[in-house]
Protein backbone atom coordinates (compact mmCIF):
# COMPACT_ATOMS: atom_id res chain seq x y z
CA UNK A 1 -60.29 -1.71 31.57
CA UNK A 2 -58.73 -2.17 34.65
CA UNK A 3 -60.64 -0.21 37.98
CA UNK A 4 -59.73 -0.03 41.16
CA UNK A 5 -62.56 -2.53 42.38
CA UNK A 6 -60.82 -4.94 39.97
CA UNK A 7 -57.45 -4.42 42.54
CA UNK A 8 -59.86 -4.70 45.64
CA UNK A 9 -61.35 -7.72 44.96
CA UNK A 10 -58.07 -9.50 43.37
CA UNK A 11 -56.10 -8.56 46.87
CA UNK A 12 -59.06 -10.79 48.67
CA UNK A 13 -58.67 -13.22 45.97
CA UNK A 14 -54.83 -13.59 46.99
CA UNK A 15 -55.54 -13.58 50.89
CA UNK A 16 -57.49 -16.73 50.03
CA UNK A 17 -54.69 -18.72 48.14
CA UNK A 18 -52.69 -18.46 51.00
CA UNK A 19 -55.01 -20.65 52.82
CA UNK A 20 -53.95 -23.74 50.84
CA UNK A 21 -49.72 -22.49 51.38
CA UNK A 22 -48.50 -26.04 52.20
CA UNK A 23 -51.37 -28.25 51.22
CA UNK A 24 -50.92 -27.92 47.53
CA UNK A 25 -47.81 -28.72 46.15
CA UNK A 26 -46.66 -29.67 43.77
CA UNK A 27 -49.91 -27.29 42.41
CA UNK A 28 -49.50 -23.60 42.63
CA UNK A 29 -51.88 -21.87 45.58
CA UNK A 30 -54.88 -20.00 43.84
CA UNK A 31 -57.51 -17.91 44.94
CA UNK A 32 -61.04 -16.76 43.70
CA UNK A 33 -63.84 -14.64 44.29
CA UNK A 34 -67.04 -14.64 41.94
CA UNK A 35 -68.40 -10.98 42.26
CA UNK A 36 -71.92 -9.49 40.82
CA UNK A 37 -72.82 -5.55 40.24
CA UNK A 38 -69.54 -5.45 42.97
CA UNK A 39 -71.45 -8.09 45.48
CA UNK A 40 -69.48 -11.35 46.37
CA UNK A 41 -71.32 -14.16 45.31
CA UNK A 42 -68.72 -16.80 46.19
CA UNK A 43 -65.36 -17.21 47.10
CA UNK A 44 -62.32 -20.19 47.23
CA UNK A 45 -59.03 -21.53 47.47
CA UNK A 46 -57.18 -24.55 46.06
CA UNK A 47 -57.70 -26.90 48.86
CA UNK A 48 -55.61 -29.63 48.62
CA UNK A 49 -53.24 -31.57 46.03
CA UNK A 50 -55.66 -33.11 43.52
CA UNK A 51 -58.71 -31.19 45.57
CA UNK A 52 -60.88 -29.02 42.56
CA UNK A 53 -59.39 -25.65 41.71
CA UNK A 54 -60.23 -22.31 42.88
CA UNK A 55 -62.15 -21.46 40.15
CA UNK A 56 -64.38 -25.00 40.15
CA UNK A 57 -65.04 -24.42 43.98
CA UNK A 58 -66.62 -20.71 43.45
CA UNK A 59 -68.39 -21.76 40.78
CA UNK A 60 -69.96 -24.59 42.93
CA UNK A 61 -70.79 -22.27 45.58
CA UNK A 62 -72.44 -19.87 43.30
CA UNK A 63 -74.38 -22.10 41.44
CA UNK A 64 -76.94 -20.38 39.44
CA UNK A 65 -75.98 -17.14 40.30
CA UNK A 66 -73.00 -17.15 38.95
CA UNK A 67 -74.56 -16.36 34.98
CA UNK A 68 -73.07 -13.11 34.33
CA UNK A 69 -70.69 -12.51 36.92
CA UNK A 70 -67.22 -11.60 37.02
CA UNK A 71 -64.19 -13.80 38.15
CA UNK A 72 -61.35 -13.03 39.93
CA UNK A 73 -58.50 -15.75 40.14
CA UNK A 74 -55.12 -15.16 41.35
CA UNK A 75 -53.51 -17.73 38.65
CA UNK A 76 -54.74 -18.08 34.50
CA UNK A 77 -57.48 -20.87 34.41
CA UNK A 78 -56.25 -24.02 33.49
CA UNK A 79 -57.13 -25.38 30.20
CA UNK A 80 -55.79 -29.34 29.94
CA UNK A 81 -57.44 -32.57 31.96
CA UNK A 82 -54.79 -33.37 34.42
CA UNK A 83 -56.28 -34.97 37.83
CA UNK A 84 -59.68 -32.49 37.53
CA UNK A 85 -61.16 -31.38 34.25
CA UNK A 86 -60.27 -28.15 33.03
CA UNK A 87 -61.49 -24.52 34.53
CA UNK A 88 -61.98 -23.20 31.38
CA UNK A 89 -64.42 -25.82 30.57
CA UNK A 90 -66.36 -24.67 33.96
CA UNK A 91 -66.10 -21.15 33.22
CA UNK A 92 -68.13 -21.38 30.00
CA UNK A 93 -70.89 -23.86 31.52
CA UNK A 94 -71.27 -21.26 33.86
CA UNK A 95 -71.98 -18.34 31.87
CA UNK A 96 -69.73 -15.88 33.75
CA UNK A 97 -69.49 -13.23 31.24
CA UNK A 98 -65.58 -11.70 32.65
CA UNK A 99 -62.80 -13.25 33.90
CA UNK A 100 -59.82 -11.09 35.68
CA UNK A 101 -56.39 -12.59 36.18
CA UNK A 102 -53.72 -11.81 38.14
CA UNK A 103 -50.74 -13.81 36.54
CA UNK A 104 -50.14 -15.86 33.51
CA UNK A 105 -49.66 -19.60 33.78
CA UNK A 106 -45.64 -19.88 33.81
CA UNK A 107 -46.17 -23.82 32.62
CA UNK A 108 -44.16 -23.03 28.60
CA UNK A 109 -46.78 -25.86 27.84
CA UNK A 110 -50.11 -23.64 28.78
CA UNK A 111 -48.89 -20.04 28.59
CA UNK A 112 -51.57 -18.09 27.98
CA UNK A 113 -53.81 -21.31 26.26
CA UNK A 114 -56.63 -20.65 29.21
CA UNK A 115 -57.12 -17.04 28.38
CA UNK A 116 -57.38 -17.58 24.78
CA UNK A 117 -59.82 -20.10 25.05
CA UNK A 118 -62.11 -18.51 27.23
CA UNK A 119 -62.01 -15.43 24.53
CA UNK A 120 -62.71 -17.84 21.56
CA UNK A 121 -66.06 -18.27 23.81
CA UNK A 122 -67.06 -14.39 24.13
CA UNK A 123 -65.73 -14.40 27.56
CA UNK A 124 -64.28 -10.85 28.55
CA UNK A 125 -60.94 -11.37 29.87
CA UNK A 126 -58.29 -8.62 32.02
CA UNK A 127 -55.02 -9.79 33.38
CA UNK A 128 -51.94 -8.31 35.14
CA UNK A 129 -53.76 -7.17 38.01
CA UNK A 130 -51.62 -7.65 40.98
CA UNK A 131 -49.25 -9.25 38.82
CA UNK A 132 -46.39 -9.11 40.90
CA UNK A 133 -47.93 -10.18 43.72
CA UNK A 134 -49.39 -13.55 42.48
CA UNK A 135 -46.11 -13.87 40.71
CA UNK A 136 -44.30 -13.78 44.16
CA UNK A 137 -46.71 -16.18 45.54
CA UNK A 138 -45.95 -18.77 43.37
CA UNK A 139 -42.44 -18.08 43.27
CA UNK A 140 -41.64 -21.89 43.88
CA UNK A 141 -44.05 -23.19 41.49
CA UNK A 142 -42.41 -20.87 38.87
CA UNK A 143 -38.99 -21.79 39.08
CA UNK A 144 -40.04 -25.61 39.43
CA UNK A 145 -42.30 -25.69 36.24
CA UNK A 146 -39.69 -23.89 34.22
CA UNK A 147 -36.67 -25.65 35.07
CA UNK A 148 -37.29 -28.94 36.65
CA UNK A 149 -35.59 -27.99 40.29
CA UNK A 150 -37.46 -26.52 43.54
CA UNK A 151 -36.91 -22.84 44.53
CA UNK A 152 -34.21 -22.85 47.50
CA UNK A 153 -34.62 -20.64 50.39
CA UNK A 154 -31.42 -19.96 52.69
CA UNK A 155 -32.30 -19.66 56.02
CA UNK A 156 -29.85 -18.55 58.96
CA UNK A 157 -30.35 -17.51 62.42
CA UNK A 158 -26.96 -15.51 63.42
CA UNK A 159 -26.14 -12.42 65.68
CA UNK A 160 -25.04 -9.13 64.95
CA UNK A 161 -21.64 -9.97 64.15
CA UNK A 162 -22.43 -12.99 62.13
CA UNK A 163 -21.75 -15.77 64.82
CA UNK A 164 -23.99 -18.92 64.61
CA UNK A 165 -22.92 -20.39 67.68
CA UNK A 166 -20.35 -19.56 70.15
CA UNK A 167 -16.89 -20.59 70.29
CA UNK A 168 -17.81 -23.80 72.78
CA UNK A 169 -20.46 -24.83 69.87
CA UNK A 170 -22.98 -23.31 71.66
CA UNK A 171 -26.38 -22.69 69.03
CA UNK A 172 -29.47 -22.31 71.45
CA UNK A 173 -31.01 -19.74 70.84
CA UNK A 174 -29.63 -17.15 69.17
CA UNK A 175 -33.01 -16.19 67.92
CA UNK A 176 -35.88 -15.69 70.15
CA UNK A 177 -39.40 -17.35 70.43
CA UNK A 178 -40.57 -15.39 68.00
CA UNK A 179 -38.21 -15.88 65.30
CA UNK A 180 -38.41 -19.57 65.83
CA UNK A 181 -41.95 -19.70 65.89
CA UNK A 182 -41.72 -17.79 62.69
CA UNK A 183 -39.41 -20.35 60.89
CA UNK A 184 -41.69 -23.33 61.55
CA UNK A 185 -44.56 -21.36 59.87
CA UNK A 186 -41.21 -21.31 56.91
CA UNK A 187 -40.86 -24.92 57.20
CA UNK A 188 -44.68 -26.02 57.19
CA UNK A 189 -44.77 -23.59 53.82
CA UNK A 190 -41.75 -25.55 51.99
CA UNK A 191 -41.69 -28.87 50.45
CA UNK A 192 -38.85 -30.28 51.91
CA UNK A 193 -35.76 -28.69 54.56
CA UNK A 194 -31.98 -29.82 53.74
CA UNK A 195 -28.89 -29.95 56.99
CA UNK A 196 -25.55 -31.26 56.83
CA UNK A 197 -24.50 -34.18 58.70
CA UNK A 198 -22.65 -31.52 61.31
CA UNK A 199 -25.82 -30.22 62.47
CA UNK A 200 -27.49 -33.45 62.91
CA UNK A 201 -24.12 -34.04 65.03
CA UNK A 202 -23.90 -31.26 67.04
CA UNK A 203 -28.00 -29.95 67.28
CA UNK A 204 -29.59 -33.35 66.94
CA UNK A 205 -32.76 -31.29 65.04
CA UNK A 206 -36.00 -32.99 64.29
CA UNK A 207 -36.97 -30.41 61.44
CA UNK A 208 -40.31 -30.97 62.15
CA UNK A 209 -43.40 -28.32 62.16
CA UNK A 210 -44.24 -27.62 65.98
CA UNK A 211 -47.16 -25.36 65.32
CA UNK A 212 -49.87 -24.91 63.32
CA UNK A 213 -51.96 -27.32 60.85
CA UNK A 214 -50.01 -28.53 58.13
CA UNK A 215 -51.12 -31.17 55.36
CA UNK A 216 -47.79 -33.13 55.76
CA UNK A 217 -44.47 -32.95 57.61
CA UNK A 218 -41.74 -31.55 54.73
CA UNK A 219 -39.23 -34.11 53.44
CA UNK A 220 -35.77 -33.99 55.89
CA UNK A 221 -32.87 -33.95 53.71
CA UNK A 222 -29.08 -34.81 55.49
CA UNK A 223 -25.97 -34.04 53.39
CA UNK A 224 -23.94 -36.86 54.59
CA UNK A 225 -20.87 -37.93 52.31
CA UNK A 226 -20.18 -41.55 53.95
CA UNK A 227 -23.46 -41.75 56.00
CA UNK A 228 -21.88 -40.74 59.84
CA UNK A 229 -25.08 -39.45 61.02
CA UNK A 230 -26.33 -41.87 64.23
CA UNK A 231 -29.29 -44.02 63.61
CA UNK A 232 -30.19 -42.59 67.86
CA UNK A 233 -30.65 -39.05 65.64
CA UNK A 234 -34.07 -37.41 66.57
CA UNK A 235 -34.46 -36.96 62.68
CA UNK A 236 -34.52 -40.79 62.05
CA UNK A 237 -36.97 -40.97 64.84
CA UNK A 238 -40.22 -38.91 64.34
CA UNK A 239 -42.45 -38.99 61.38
CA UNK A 240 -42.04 -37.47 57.80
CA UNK A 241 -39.89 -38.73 54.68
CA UNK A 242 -36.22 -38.48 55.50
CA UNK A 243 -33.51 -38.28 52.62
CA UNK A 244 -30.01 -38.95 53.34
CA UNK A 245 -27.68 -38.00 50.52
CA UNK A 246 -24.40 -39.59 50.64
CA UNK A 247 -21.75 -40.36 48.28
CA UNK A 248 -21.94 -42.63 45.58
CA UNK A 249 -18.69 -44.31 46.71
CA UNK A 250 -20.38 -44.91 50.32
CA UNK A 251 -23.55 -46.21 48.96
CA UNK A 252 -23.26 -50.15 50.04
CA UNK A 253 -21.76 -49.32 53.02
CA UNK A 254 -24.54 -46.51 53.88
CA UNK A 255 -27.50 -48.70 52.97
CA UNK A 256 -26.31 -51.59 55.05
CA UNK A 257 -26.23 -49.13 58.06
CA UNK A 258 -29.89 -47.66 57.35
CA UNK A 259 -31.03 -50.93 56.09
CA UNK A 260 -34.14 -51.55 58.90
CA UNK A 261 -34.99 -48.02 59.39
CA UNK A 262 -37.10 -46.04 57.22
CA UNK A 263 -33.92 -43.54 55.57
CA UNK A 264 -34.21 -43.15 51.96
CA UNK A 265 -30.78 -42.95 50.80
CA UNK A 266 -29.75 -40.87 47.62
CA UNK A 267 -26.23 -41.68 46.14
CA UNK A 268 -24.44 -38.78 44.48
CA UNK A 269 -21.75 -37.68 43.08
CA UNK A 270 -18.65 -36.21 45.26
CA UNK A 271 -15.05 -34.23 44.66
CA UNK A 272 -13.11 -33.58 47.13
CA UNK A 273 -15.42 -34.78 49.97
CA UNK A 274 -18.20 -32.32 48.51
CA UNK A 275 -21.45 -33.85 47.65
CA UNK A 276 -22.90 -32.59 43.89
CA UNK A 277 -25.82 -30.38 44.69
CA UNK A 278 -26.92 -29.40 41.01
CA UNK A 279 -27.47 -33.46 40.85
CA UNK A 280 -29.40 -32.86 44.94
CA UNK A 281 -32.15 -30.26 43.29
CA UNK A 282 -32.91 -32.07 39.67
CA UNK A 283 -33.16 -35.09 42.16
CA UNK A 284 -35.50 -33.55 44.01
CA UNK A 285 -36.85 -31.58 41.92
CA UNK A 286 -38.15 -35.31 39.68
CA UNK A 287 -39.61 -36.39 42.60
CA UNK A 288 -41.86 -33.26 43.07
CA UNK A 289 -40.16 -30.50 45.40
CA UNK A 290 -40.63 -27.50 44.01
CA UNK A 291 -39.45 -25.52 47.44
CA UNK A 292 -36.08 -26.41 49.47
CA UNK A 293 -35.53 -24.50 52.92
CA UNK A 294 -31.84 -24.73 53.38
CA UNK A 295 -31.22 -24.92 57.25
CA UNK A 296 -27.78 -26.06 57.63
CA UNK A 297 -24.87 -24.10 59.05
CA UNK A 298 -22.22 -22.12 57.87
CA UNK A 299 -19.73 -24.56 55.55
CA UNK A 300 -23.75 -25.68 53.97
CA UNK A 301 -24.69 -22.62 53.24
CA UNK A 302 -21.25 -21.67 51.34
CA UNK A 303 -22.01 -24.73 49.27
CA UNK A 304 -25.23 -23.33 48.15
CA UNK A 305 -23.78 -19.65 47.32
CA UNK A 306 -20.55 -20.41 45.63
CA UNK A 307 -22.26 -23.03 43.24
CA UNK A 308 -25.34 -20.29 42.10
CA UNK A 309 -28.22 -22.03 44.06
CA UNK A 310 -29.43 -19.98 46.43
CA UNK A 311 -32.83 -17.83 45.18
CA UNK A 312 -34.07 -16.36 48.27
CA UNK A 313 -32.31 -15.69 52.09
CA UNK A 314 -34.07 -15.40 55.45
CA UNK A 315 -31.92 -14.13 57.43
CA UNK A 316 -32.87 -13.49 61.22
CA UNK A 317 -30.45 -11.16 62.93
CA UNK A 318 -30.41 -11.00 66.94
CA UNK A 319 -29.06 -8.31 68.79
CA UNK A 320 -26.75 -10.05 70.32
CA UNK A 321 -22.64 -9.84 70.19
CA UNK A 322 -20.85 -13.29 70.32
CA UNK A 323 -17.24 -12.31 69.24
CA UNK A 324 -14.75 -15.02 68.73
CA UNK A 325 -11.96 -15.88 66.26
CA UNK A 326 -12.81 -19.42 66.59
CA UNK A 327 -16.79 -19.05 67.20
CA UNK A 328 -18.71 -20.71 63.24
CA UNK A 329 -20.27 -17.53 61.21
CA UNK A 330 -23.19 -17.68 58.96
CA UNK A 331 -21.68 -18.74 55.36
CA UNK A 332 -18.16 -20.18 55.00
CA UNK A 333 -16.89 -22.17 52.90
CA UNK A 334 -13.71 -20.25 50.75
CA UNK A 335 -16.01 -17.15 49.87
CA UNK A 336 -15.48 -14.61 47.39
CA UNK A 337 -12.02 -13.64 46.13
CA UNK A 338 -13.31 -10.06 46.09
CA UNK A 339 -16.09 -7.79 46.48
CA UNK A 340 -16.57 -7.28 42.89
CA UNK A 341 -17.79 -11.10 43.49
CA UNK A 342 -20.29 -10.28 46.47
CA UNK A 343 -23.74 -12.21 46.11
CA UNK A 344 -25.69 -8.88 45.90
CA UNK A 345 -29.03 -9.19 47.41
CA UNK A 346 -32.12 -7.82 45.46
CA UNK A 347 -35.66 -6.86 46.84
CA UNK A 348 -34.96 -6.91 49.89
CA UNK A 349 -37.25 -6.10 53.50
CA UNK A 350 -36.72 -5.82 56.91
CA UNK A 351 -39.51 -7.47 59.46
CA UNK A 352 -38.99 -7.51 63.20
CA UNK A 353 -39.83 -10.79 65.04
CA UNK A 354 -40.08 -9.61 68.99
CA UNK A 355 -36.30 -8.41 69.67
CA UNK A 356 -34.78 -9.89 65.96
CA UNK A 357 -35.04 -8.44 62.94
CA UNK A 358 -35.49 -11.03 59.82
CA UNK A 359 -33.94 -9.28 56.48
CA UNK A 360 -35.42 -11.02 53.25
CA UNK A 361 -34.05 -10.88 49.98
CA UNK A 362 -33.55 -12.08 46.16
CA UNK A 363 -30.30 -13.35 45.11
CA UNK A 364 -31.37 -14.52 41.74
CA UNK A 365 -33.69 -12.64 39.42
């Protein structure tokens, strides 16, 4: 029987895996509490990558007192030995006599294995509370786990009438502080942010996080068919993993260029002067990245949209009016041939951010 004290304490329980939001990956971000007669005994996130679980850290805390309590945990309790041993295991030793769940592990490999388990052991077991919500918090995980490729995020700054930049090339800023504070809280939460080679040309961008604590810079990723990008780039010179995807065709030529600096480059396929970015994300996706921020400008994000690969936009609109036949808009590329063929957004929300408005939504379900 789910109460309404189950929801209270489950809503705390997801406050507190946000704490570990960029510290984790390639781990989902889980939170518990360990409550008694509706006292918290203990509470916990998932600290790090590797770090013990939510469920092992409460359980810590508690100690003794945790015989006969109830916990709440954002995520199913893991049941195999991976780099700690599993929470199921702790659960029983511990004596806790309920367990409430928020959402099902998506791993196809441990689906529902924890919850079973800890019923096998006469442990009294709820789930789907908040389900949506933990779902959405481990959105990236999800997708990753399931399919092999990280969870991209389309990101655009643009005024009212779609302009990116004026029609001089003119970018900065469209957005205000706020906004642009906001996206480096987007970057520190992602795995890795992707450019093209135009923007590295024309913005020179570090893609760094300027604010806040983060575990670890995100990976830099330049689309850059035959590897024109200047080694003087900002992005080649400040700290964090940087990618540069060029074509398979440029490969020699591109590694002899970034040969003494510290570029990893990524041959790919190409047609017609297009890098292949299904090959990008399961690329990526091997190496760990379960979350891509897509930054780049207009002809990048078309990419993206007319191959299917865009899951979620962030789009910050500023009230500003640009105008301009000749002045870059927000997605190009050759677009839809009609608007029976519109990417329709899904979920969406609008959030101000000082004078801009950011407008969040689903494109894939």
């Amino acid at each position: 029987m789910i109460s309404k004290r189950d929801e209270y304490w489950m809503k705390r329980a997801l406050k507190l895996a946000e704490k570990g939001r960029g510290f984790t990956s390639p781990n989902p971000v889980v939170g518990a509490c360990l409550v008694k007669k509706n006292r918290l005994i203990s509470e916990g996130f998932h600290t790090s990558f590797g770090g013990p679980h939510a469920e092992v850290e409460v359980i810590r805390k508690a100690g003794k007192r945790a015989h006969g309590a109830t916990l709440y945990v954002t995520l199913e309790p893991c049941s195999t030995y991976g780099k700690t041993s599993p929470c199921t295991e702790a659960t029983q030793e511990a004596k806790i006599a309920r367990v409430v769940v928020a959402a099902i592990d998506p791993n196809p490999e441990h689906q529902g294995r924890g919850i079973s388990i800890l019923k096998k052991h006469g442990i009294r077991v709820a789930t789907g509370v908040l389900k949506k919500e933990a779902e959405a918090q481990n959105e990236s995980f999800s997708k990753w786990i399931k399919t092999g490729i990280p969870f991209v995020v389309l990101k655009m700054a643009q005024s009212l009438d779609g302009k990116i930049a004026s029609r001089t090339g003119e970018s900065r800023w469209i957005s205000g502080p706020q906004a642009r504070m906001w996206v480096h809280q987007l970057r520190a939460s992602c795995d890795a942010v992707l450019v093209g080679k135009n923007t590295v040309l024309k913005d020179d961008p570090r893609l760094t996080v300027r604010n806040g604590k983060v575990a670890k810079e995100p990976w830099r990723i330049i689309l850059d068919e035959k590897g024109s990008s200047p080694l003087r780039a900002r992005i080649f010179r400040t700290g964090g993993p940087v990618i540069l995807a060029c074509s398979k065709q440029f490969f020699l030529s591109v590694s002899k260029k970034f040969h003494n600096s510290n570029v990893t480059i990524l041959p790919l396929k190409s047609k017609n002067g297009k890098l292949d970015l299904r090959q990008l994300l399961k690329s990526l996706g091997s190496l760990g990245v379960t979350s891509l921020l897509v930054e780049g400008g207009g002809e990048v994000a078309g990419s993206f949209f007319e191959l299917g690969l865009v899951d979620k936009i962030c789009w910050i609109v500023a009230p500003k009016i640009i105008g301009g036949r000749d002045a870059k808009t927000s997605v190009e590329g050759s677009g839809v041939v009609s608007l029976a063929q519109a990417h329709l957004v899904r979920r969406s929300r609008l959030v101000p951010l000082g004078k801009d408005l950011l407008f969040e939504g689903y494109i894939h379900s």
